[in-house]
C-alpha atoms as a PDB file:
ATOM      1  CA  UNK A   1     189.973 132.744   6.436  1.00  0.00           C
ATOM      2  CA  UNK A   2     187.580 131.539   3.976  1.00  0.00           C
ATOM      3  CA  UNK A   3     183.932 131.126   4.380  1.00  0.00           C
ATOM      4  CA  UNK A   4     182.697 128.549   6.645  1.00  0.00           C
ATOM      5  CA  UNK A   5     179.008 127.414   6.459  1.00  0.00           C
ATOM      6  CA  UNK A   6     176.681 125.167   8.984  1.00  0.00           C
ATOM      7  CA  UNK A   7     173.617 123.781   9.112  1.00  0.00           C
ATOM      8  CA  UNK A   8     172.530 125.325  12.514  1.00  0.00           C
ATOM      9  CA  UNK A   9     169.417 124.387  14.854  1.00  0.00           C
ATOM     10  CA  UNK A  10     168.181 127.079  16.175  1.00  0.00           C
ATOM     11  CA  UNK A  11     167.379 127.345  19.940  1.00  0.00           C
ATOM     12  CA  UNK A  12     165.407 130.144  20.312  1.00  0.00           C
ATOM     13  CA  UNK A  13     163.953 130.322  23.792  1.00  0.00           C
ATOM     14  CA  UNK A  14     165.339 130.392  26.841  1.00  0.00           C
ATOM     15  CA  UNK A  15     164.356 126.918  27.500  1.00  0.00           C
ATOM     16  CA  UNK A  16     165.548 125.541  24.538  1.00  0.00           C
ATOM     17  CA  UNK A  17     168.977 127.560  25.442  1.00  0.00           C
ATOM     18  CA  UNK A  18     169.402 125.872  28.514  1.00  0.00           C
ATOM     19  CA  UNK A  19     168.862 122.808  27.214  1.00  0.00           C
ATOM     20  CA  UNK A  20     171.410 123.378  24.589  1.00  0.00           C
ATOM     21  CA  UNK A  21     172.498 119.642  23.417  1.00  0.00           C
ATOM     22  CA  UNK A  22     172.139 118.300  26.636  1.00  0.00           C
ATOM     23  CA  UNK A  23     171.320 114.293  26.162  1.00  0.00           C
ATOM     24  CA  UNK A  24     171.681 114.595  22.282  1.00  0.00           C
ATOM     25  CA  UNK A  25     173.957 112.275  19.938  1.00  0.00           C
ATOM     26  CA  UNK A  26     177.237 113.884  18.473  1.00  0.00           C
ATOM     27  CA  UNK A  27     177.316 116.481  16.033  1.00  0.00           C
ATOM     28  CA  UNK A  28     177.751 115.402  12.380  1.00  0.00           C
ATOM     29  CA  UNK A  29     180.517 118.139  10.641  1.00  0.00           C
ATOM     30  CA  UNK A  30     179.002 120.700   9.541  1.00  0.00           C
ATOM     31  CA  UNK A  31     176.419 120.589  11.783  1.00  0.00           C
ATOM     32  CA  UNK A  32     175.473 123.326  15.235  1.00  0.00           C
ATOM     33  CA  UNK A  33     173.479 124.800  17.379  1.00  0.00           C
ATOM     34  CA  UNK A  34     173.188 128.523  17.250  1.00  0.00           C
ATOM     35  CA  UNK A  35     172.274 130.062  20.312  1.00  0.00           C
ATOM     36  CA  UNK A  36     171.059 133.383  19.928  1.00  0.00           C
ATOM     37  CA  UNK A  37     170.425 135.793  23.112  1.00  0.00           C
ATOM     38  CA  UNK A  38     168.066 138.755  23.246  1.00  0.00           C
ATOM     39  CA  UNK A  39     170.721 141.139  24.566  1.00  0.00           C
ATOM     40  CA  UNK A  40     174.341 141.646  23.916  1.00  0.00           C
ATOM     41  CA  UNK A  41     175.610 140.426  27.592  1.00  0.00           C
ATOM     42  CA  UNK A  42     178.180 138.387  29.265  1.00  0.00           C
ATOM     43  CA  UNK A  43     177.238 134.591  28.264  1.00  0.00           C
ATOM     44  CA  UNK A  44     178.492 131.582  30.176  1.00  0.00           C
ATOM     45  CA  UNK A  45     178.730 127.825  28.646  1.00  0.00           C
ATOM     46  CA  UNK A  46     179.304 124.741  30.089  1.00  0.00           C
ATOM     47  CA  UNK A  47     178.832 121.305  28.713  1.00  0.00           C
ATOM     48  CA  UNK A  48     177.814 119.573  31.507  1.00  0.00           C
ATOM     49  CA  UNK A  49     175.437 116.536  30.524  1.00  0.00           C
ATOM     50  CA  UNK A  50     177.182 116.622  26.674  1.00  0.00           C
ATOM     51  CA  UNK A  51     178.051 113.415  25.746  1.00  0.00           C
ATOM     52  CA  UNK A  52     180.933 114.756  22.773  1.00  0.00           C
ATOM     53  CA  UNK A  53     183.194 117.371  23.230  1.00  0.00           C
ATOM     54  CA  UNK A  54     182.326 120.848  21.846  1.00  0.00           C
ATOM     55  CA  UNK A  55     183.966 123.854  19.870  1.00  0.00           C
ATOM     56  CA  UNK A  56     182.069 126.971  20.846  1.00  0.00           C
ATOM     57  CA  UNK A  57     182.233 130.936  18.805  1.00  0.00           C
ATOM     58  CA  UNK A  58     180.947 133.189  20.891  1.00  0.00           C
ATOM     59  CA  UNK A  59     179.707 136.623  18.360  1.00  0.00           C
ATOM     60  CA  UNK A  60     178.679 140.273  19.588  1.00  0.00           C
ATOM     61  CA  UNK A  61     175.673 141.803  17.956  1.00  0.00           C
ATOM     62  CA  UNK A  62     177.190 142.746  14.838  1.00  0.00           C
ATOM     63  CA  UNK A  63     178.412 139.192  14.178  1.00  0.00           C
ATOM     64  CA  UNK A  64     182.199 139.199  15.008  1.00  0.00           C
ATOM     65  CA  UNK A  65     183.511 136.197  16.982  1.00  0.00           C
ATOM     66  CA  UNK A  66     184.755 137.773  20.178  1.00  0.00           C
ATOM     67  CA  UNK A  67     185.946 134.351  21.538  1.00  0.00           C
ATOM     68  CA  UNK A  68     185.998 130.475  21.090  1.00  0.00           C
ATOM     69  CA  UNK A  69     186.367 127.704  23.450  1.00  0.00           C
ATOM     70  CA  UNK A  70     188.392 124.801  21.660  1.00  0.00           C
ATOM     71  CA  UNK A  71     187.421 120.933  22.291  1.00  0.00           C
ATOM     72  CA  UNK A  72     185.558 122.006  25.526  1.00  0.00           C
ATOM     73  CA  UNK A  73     185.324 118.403  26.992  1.00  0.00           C
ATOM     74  CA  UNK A  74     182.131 116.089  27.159  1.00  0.00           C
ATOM     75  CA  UNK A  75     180.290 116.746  30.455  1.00  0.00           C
ATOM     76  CA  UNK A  76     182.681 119.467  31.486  1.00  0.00           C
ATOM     77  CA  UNK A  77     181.025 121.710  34.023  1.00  0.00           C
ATOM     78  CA  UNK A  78     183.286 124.447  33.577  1.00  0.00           C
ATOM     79  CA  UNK A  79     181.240 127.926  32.897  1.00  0.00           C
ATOM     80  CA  UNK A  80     183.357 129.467  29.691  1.00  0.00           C
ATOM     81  CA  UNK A  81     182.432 133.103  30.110  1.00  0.00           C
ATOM     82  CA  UNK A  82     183.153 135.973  27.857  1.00  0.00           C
ATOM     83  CA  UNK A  83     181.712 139.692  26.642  1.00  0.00           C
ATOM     84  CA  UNK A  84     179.657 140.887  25.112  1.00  0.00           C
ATOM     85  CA  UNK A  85     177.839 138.566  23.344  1.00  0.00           C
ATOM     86  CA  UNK A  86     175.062 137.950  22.062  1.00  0.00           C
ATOM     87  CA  UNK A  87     175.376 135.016  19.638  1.00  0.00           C
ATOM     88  CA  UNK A  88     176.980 131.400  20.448  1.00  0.00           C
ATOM     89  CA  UNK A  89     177.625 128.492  17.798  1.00  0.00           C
ATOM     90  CA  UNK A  90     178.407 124.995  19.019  1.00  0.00           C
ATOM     91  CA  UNK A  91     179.443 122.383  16.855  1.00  0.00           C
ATOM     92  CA  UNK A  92     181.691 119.265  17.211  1.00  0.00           C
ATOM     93  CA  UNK A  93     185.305 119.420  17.995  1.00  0.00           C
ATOM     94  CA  UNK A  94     187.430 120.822  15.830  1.00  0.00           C
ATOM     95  CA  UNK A  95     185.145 122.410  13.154  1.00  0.00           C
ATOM     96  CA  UNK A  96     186.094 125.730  14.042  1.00  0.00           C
ATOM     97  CA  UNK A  97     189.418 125.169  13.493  1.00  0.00           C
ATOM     98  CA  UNK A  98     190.702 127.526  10.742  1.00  0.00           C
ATOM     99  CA  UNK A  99     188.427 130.476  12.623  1.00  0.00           C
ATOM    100  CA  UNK A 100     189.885 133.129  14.418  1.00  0.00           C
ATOM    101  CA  UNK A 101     188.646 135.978  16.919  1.00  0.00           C
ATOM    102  CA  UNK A 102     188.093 138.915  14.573  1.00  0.00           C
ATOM    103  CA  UNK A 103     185.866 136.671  11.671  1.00  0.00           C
ATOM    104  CA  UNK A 104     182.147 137.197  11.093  1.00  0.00           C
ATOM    105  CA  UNK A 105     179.380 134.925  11.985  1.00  0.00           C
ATOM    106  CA  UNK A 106     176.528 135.922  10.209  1.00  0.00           C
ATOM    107  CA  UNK A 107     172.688 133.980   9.918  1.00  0.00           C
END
């Protein structure tokens, strides 16, 4: 795949992680959130309180996507679970089309 590039917020603390986009407006393309973790770990999402629907890359420390949820829907409860990760990207709905377990997300 070619290169991909977005214009991520960054949510840096654990409070801002929870929060994730939680009573925000949709995504524009292009646009994320990257949600980086201090540890490499098992990392649950939902998108509970999300009022769009959400593609979601989950990375390990050394960047490569381990997994992605596809068009998780809007204020979907559902805990999407994998490891190890450390990094997670959300952006809109089908953005991360075209990407593939395997690619690199890099900062």
């Amino acid at each position: 795949m070619g290169e991909r590039a977005f214009c991520a917020r960054v949510a840096a603390t654990e409070a801002e992680r929870l929060r994730g986009l939680r009573g925000e407006g949709p995504l524009a393309p292009g646009e994320g959130l990257l949600l980086p973790f201090p540890v490499e770990d098992e990392i649950c999402i939902v998108n509970d309180g999300v009022s769009f629907a959400l593609d979601v890359a989950y990375a390990d420390a050394a960047g490569q996507v381990v997994a992605i949820e596809r068009r998780l829907p809007a204020n979907d409860g559902t805990p999407r679970c994998h490891a190890p990760v450390r990094d997670v990207l959300e952006v809109a709905a089908g953005e991360l089309d075209g990407v593939s377990v395997g690619d690199t997300l890099s900062r």
